[in-house]
PDB file of N, CA and C in Angstrom:
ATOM      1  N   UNK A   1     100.519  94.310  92.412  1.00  0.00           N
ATOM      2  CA  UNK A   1     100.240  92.904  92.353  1.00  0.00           C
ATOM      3  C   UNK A   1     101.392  92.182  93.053  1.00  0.00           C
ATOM      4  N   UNK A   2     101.243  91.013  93.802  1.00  0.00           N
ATOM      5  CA  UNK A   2     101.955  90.414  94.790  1.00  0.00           C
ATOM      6  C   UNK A   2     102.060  89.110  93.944  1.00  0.00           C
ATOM      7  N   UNK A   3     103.639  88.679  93.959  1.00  0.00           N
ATOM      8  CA  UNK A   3     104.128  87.340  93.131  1.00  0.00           C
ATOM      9  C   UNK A   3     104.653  87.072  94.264  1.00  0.00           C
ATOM     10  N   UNK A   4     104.338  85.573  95.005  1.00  0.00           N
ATOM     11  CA  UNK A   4     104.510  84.327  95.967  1.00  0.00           C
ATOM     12  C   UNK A   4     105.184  83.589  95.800  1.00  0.00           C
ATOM     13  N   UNK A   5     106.443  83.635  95.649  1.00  0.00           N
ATOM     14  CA  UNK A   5     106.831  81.862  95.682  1.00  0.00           C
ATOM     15  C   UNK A   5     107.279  81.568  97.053  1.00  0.00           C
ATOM     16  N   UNK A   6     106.696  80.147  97.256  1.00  0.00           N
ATOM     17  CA  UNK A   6     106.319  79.795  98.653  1.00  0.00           C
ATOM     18  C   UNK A   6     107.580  78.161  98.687  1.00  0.00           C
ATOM     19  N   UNK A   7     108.115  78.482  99.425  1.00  0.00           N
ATOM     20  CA  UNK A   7     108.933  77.364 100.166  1.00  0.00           C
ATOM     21  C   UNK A   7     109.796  76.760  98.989  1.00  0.00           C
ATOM     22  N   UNK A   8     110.529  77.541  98.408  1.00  0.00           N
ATOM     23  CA  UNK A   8     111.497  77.176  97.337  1.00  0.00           C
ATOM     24  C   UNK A   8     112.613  76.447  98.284  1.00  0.00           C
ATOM     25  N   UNK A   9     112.479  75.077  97.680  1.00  0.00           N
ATOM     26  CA  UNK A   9     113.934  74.280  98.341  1.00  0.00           C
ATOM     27  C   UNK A   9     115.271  73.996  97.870  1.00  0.00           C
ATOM     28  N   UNK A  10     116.570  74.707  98.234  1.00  0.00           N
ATOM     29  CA  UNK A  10     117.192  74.294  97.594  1.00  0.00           C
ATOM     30  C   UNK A  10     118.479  73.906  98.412  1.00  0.00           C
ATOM     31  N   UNK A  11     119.927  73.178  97.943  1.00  0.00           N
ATOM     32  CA  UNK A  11     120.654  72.970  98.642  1.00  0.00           C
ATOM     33  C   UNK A  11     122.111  73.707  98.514  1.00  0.00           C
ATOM     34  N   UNK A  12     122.615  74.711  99.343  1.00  0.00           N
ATOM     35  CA  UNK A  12     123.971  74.666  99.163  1.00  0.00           C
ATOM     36  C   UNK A  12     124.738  75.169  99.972  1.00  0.00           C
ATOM     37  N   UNK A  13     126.015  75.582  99.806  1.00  0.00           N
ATOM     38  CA  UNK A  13     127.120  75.559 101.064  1.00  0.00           C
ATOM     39  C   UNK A  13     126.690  77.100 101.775  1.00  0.00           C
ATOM     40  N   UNK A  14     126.358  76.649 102.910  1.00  0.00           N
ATOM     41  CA  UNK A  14     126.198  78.036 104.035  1.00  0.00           C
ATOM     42  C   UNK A  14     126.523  77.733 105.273  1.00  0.00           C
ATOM     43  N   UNK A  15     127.284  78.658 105.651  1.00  0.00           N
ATOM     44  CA  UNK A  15     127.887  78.358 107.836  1.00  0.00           C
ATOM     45  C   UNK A  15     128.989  78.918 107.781  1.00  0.00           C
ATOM     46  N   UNK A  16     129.007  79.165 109.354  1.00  0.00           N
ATOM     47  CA  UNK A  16     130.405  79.238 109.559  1.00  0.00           C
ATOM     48  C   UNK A  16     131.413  78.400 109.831  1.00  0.00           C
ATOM     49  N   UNK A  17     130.631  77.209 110.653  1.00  0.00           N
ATOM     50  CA  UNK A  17     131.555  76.120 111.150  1.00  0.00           C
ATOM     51  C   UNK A  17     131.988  75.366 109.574  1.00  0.00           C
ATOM     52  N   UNK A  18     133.659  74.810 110.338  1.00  0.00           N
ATOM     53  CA  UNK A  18     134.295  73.754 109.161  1.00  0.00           C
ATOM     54  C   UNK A  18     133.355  72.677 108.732  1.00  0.00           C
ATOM     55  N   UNK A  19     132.585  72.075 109.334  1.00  0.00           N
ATOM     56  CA  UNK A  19     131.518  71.260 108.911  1.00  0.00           C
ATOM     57  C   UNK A  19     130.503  71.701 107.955  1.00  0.00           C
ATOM     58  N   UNK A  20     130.134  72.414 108.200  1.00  0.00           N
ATOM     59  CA  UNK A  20     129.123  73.253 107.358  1.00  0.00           C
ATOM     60  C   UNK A  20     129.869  73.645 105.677  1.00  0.00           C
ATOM     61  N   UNK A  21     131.086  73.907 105.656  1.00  0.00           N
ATOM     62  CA  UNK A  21     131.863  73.927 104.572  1.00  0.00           C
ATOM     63  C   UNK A  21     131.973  73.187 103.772  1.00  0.00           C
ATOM     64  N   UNK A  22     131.986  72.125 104.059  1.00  0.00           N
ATOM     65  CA  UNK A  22     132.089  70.481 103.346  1.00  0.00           C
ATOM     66  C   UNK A  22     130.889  69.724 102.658  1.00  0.00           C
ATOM     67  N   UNK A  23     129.486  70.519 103.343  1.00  0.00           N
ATOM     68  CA  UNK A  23     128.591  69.734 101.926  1.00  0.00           C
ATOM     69  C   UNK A  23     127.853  70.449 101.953  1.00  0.00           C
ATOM     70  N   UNK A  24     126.547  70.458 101.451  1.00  0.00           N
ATOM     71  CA  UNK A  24     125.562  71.441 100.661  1.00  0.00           C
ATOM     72  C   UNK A  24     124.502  71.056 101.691  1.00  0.00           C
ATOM     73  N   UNK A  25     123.813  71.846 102.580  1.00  0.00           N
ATOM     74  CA  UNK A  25     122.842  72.189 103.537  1.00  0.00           C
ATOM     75  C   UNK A  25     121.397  72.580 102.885  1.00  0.00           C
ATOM     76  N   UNK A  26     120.479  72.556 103.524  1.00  0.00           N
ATOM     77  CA  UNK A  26     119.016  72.859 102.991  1.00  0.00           C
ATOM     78  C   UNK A  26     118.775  74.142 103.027  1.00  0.00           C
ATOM     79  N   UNK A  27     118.280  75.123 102.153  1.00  0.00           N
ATOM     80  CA  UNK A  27     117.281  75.857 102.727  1.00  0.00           C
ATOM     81  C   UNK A  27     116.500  76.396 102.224  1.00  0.00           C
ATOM     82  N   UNK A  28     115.697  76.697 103.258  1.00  0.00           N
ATOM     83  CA  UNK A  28     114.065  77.449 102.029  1.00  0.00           C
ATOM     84  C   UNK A  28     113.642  78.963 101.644  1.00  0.00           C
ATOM     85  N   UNK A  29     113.590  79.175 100.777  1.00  0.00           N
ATOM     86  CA  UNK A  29     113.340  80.627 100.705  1.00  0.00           C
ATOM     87  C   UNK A  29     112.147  80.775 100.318  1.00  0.00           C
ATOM     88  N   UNK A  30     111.388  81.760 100.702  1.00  0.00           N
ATOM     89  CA  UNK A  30     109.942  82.613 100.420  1.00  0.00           C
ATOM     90  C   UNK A  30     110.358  83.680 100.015  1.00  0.00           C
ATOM     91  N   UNK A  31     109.447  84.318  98.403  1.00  0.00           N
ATOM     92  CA  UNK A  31     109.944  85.628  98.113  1.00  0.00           C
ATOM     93  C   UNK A  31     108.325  85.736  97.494  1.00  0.00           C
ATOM     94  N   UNK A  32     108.547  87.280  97.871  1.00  0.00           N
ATOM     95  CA  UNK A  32     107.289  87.901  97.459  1.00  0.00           C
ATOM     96  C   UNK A  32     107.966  89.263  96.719  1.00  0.00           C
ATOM     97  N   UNK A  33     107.269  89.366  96.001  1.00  0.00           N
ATOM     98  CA  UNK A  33     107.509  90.357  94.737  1.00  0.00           C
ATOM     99  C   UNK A  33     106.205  91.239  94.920  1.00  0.00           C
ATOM    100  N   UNK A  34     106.325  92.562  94.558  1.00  0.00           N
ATOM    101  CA  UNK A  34     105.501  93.211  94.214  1.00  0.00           C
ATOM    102  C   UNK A  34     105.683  93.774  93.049  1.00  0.00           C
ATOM    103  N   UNK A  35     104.952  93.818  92.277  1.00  0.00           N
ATOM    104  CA  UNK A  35     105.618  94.267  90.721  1.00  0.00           C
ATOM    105  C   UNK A  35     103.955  94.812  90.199  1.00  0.00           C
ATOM    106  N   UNK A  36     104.605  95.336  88.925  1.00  0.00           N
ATOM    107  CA  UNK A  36     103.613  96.434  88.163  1.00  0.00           C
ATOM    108  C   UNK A  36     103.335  95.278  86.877  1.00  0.00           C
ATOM    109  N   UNK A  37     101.621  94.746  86.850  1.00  0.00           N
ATOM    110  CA  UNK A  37     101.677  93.411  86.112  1.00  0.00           C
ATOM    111  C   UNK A  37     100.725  94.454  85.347  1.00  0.00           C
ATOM    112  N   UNK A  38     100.260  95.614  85.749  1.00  0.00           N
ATOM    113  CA  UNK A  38      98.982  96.156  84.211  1.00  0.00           C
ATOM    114  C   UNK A  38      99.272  95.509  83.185  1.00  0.00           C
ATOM    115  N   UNK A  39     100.335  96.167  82.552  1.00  0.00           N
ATOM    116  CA  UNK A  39     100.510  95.651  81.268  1.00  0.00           C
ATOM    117  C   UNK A  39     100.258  94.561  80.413  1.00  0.00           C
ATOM    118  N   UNK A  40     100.703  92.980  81.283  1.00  0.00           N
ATOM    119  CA  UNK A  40     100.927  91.928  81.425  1.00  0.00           C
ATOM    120  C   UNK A  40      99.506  91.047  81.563  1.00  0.00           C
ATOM    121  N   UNK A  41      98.919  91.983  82.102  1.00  0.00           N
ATOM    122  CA  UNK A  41      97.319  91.528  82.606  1.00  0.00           C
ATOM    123  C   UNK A  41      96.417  92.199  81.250  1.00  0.00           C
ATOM    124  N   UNK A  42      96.423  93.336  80.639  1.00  0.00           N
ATOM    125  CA  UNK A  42      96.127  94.115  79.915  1.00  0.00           C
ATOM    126  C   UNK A  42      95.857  93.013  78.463  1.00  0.00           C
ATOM    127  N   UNK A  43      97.335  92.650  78.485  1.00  0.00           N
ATOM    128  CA  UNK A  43      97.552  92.269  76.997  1.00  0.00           C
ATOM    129  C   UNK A  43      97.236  90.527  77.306  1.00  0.00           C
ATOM    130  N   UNK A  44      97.179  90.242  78.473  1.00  0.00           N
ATOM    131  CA  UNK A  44      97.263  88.684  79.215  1.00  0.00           C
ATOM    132  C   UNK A  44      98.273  87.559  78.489  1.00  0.00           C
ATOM    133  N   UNK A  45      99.848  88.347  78.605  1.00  0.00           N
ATOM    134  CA  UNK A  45     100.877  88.267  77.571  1.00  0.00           C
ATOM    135  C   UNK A  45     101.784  87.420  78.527  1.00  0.00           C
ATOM    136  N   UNK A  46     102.775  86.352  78.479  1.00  0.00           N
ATOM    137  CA  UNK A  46     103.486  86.449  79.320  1.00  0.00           C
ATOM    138  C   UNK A  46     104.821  87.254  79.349  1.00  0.00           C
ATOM    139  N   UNK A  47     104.701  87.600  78.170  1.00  0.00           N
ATOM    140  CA  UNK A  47     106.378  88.236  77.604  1.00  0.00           C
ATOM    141  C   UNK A  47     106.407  89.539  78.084  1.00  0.00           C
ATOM    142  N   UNK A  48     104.791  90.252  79.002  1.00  0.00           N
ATOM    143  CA  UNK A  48     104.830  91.625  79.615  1.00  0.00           C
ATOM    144  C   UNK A  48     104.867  91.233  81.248  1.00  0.00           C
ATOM    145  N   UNK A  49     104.604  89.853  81.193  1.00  0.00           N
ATOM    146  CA  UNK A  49     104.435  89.348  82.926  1.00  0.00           C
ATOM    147  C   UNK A  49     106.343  89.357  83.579  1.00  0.00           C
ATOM    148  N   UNK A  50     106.575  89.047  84.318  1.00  0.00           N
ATOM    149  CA  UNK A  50     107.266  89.058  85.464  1.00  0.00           C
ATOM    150  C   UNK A  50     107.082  87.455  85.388  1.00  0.00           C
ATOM    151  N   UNK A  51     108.016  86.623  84.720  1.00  0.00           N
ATOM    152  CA  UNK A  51     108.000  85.431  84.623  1.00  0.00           C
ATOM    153  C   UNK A  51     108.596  85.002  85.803  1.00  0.00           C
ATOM    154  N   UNK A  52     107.374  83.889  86.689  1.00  0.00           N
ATOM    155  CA  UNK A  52     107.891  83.470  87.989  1.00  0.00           C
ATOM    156  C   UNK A  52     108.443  82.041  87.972  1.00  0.00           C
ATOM    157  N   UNK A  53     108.419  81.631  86.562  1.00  0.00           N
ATOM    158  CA  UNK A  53     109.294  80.163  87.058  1.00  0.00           C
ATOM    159  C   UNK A  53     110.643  80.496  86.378  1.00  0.00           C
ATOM    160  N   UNK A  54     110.744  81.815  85.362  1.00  0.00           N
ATOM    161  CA  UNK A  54     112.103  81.706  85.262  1.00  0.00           C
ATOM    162  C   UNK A  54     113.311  82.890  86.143  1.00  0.00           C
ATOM    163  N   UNK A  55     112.474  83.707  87.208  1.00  0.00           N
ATOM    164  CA  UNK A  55     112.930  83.906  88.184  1.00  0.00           C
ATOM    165  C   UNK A  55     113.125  82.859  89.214  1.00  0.00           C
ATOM    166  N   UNK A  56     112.371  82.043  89.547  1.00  0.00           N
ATOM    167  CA  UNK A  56     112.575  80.816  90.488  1.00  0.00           C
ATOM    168  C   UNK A  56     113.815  80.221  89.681  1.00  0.00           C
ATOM    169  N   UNK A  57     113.988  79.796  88.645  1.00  0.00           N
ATOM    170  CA  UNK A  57     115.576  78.934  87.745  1.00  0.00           C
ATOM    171  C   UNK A  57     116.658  79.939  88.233  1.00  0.00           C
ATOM    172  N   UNK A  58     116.518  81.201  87.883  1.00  0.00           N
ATOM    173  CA  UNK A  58     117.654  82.534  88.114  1.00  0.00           C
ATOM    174  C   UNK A  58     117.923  82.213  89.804  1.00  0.00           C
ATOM    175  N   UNK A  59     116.675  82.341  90.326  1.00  0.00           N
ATOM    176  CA  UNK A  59     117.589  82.371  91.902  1.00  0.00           C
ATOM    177  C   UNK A  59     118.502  80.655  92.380  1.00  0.00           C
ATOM    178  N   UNK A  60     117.269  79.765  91.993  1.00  0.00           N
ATOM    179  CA  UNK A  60     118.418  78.625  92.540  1.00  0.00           C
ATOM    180  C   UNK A  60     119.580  78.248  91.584  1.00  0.00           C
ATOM    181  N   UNK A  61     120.128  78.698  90.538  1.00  0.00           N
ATOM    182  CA  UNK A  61     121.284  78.464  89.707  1.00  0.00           C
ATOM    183  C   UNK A  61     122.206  79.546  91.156  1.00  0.00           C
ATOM    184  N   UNK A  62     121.428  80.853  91.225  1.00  0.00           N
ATOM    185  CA  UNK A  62     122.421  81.831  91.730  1.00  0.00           C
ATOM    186  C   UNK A  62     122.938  80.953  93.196  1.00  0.00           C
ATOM    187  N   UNK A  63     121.566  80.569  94.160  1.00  0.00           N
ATOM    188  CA  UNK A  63     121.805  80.420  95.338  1.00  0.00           C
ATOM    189  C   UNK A  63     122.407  78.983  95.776  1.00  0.00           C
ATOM    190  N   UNK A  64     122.336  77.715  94.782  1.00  0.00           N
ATOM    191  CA  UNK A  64     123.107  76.442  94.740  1.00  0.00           C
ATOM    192  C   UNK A  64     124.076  76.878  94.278  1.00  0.00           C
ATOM    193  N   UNK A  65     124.573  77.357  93.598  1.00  0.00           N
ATOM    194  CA  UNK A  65     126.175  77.884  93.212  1.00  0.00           C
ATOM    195  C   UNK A  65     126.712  78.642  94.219  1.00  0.00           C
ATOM    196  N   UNK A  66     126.435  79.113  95.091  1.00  0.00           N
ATOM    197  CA  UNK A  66     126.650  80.137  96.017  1.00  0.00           C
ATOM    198  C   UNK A  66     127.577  79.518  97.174  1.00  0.00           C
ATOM    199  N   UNK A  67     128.487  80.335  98.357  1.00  0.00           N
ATOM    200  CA  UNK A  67     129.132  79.344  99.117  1.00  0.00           C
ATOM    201  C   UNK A  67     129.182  80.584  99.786  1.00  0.00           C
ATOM    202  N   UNK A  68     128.068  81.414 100.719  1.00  0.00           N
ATOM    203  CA  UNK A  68     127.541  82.361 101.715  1.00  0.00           C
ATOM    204  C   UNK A  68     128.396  81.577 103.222  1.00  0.00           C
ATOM    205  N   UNK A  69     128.750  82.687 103.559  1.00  0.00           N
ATOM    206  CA  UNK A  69     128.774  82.072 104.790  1.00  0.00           C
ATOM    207  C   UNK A  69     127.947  82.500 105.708  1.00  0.00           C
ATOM    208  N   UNK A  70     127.249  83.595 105.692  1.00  0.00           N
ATOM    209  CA  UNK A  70     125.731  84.043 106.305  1.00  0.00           C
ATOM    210  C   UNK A  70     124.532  83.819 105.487  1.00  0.00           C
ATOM    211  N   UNK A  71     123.485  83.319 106.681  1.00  0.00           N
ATOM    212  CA  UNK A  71     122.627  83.199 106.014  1.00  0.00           C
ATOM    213  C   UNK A  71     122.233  84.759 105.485  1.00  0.00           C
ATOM    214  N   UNK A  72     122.304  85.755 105.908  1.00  0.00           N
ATOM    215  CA  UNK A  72     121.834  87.102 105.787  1.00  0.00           C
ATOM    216  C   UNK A  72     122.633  87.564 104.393  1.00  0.00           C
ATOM    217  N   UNK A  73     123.710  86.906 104.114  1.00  0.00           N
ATOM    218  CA  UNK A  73     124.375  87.365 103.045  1.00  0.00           C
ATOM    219  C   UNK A  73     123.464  86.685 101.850  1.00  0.00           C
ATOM    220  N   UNK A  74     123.446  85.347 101.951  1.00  0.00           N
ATOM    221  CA  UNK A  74     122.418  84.889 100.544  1.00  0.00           C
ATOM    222  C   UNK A  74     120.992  85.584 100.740  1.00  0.00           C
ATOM    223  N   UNK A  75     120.391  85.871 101.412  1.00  0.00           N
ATOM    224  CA  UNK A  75     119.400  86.339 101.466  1.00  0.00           C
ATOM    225  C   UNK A  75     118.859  87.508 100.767  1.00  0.00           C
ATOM    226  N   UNK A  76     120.296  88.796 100.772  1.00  0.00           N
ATOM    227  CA  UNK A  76     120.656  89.776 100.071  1.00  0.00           C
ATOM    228  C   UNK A  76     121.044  89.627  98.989  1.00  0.00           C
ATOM    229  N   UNK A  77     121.812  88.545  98.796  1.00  0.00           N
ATOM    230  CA  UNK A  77     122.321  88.383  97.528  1.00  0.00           C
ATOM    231  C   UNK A  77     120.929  87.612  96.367  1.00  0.00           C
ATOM    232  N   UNK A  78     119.992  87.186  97.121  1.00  0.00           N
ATOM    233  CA  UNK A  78     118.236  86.299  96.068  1.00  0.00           C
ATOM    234  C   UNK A  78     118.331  88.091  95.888  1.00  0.00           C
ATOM    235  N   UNK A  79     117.883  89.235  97.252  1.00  0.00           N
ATOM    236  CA  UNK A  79     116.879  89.954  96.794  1.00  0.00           C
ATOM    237  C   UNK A  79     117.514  90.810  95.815  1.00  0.00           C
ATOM    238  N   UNK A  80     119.117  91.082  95.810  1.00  0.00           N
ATOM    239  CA  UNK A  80     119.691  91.707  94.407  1.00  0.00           C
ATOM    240  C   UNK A  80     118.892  91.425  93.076  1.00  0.00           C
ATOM    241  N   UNK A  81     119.275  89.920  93.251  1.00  0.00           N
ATOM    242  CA  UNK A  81     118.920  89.701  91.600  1.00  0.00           C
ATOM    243  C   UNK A  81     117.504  89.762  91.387  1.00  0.00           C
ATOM    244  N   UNK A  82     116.668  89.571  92.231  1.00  0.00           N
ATOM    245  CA  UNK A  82     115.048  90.004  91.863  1.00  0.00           C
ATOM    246  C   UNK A  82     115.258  91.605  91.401  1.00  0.00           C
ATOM    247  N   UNK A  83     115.518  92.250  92.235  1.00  0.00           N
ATOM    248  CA  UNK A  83     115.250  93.749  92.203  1.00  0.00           C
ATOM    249  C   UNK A  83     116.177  94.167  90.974  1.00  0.00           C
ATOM    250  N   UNK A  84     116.889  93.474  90.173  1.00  0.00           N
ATOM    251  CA  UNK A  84     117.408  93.643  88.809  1.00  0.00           C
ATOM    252  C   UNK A  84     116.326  93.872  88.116  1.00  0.00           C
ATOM    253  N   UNK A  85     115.123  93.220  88.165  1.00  0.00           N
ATOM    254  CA  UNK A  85     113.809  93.874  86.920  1.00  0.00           C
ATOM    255  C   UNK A  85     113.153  94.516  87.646  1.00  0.00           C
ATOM    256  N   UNK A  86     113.215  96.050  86.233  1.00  0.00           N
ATOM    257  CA  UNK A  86     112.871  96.810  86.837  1.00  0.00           C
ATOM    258  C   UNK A  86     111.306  97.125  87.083  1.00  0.00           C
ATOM    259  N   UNK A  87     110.464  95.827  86.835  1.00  0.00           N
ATOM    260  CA  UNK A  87     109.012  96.218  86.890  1.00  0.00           C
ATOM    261  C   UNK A  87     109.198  95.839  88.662  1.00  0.00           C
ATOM    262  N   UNK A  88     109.701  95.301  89.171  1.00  0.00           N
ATOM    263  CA  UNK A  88     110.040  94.497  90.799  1.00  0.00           C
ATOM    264  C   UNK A  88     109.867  95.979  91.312  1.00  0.00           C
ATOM    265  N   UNK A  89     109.058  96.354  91.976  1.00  0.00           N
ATOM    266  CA  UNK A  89     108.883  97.477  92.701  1.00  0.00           C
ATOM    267  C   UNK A  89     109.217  97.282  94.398  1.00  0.00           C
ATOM    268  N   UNK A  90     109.122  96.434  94.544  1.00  0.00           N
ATOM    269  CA  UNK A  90     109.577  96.124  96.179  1.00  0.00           C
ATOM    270  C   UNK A  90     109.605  94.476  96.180  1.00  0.00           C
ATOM    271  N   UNK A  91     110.471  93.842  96.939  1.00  0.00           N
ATOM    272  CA  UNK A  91     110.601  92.350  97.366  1.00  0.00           C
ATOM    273  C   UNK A  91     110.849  92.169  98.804  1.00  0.00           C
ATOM    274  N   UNK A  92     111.114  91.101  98.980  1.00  0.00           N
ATOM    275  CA  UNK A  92     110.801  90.347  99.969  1.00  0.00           C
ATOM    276  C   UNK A  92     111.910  88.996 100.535  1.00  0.00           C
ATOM    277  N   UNK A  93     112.934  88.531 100.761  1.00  0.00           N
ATOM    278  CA  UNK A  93     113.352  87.414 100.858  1.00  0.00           C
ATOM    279  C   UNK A  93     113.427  86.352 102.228  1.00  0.00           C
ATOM    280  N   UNK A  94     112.567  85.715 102.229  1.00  0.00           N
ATOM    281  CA  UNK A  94     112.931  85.097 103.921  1.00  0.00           C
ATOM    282  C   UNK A  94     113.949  84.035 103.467  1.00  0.00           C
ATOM    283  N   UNK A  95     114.883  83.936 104.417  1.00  0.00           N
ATOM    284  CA  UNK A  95     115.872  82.444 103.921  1.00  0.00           C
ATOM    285  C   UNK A  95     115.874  81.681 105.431  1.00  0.00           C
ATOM    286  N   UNK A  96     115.409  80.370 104.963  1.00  0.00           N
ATOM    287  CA  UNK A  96     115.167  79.572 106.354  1.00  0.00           C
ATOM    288  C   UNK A  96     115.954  78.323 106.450  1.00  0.00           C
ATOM    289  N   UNK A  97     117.068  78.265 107.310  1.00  0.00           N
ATOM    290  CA  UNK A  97     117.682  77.316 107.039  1.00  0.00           C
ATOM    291  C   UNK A  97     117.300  76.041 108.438  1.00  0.00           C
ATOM    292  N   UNK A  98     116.837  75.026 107.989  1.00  0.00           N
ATOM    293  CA  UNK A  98     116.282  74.200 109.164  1.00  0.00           C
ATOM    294  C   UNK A  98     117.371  73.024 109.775  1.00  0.00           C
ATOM    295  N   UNK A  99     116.895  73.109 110.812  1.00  0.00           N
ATOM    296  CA  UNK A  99     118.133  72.304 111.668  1.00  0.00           C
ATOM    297  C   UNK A  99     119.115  72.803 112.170  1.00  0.00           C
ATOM    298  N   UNK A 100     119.611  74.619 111.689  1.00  0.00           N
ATOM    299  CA  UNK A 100     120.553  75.465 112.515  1.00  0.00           C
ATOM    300  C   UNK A 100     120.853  75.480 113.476  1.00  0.00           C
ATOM    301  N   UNK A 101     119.672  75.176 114.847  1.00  0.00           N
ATOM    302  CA  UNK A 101     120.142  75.087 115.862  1.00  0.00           C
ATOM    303  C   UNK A 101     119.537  73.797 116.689  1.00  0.00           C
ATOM    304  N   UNK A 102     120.014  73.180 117.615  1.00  0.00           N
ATOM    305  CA  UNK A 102     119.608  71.610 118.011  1.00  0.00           C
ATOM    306  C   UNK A 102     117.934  72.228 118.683  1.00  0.00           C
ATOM    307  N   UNK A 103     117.419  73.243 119.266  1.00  0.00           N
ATOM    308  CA  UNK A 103     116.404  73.011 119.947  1.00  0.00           C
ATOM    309  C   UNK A 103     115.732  74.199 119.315  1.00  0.00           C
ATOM    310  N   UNK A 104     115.796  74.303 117.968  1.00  0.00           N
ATOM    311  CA  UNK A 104     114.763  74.613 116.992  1.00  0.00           C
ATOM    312  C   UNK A 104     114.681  74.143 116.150  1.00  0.00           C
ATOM    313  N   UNK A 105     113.442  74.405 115.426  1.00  0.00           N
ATOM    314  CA  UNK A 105     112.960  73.976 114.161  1.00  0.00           C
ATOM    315  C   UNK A 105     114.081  74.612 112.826  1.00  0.00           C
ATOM    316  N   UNK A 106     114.296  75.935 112.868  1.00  0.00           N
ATOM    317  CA  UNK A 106     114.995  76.302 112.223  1.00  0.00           C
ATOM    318  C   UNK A 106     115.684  77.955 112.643  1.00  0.00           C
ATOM    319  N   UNK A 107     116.169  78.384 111.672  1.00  0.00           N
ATOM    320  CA  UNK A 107     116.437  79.889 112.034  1.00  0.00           C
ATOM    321  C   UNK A 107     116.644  79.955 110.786  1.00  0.00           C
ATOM    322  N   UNK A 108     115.835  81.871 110.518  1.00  0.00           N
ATOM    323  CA  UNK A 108     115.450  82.350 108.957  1.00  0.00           C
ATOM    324  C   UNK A 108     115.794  83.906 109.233  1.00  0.00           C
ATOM    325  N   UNK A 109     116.430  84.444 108.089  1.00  0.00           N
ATOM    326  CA  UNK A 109     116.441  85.662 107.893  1.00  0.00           C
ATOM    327  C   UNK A 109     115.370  86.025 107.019  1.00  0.00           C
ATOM    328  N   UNK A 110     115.315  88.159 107.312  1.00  0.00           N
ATOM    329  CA  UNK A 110     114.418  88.038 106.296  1.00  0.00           C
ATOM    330  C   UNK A 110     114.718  89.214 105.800  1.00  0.00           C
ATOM    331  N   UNK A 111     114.816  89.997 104.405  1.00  0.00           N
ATOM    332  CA  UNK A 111     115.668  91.064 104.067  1.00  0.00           C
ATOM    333  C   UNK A 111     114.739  91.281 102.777  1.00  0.00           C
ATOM    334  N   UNK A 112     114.204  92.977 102.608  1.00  0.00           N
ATOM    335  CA  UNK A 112     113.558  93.349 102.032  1.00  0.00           C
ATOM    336  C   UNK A 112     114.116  94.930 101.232  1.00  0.00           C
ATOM    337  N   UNK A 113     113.825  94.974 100.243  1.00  0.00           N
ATOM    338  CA  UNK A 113     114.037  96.169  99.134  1.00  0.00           C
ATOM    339  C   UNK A 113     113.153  96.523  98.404  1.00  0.00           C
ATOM    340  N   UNK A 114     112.942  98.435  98.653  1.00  0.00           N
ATOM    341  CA  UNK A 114     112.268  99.071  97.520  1.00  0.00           C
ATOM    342  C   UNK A 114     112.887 100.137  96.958  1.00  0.00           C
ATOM    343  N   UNK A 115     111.935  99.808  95.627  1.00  0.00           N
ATOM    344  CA  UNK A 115     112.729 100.444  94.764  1.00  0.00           C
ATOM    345  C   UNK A 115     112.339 102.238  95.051  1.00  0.00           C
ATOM    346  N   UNK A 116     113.493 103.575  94.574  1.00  0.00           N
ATOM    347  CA  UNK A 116     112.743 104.943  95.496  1.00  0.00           C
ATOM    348  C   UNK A 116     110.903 105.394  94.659  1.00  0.00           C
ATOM    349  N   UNK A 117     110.679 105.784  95.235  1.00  0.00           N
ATOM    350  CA  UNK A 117     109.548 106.318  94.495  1.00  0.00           C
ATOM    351  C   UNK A 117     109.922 107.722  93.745  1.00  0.00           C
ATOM    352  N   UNK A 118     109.393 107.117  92.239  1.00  0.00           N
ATOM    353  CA  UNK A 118     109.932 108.326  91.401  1.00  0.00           C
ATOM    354  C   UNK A 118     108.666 109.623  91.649  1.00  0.00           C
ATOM    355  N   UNK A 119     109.402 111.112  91.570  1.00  0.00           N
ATOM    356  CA  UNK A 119     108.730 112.088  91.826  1.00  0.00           C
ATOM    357  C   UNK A 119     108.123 112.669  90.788  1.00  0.00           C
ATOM    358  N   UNK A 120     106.972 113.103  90.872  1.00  0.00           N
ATOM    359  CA  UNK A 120     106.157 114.177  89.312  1.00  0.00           C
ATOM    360  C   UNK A 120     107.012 115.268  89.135  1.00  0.00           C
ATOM    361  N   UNK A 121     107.463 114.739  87.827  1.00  0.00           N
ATOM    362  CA  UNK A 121     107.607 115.906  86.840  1.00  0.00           C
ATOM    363  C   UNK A 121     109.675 115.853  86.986  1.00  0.00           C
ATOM    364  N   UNK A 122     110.226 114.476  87.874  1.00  0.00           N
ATOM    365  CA  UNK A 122     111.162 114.446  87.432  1.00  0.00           C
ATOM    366  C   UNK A 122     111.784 113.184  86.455  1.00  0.00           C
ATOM    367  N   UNK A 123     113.038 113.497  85.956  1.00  0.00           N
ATOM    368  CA  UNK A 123     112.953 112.869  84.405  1.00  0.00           C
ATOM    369  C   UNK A 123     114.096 111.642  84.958  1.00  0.00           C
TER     370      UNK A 123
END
């Protein structure tokens, strides 16, 4: 099962330039989750679901507190803390920061993790 969150906005310190240091910048992240919801769906529980608004609170506390100086570094650093639960079987993080460069729209990384696939019959 595929969990979407689509165009999460948030603001904080990312760049390299001295300017960029000095105040809190935009950017958007898309994360897709793939996770194991049987259970969750089974019992139609949320306490077995993969709670997506209090993963959405977890990442922007993590990523507004944050002071990355690559975008590729926060990007890694959202998909850590997703891939902390362990129902998160694979993710997804695009981080899009807009206005990066004068004659684009934006520039986005995008950095993905799975978890190994466990083998039959080991413990």
């Amino acid at each position: 099962m595929l969990i979407r969150i689509k165009n999460l906005n948030l603001k904080t310190i990312i760049g390299v330039q001295p300017r960029e240091r000095k105040r809190k910048q935009r950017v958007v992240l898309n994360i897709e989750m793939d996770v194991d919801g049987r259970k969750a769906v089974a019992a139609d529980d949320i306490a077995a679901a993969v709670d997506y608004r209090a993963a959405t609170k977890f990442v922007l506390r993590f990523a507004e507190a944050s002071r990355f100086f690559l975008l590729e570094s926060l990007a890694t650093g959202v998909l850590g803390l997703l891939m902390q639960d362990g129902r998160v079987r694979s993710a997804t993080v695009e981080a899009d920061k807009p206005g990066a460069l004068r004659h684009a729209e934006s520039v986005s990384v995008t950095v993905s993790g799975k978890r190994p696939a466990r083998t039959a019959g080991k413990v």
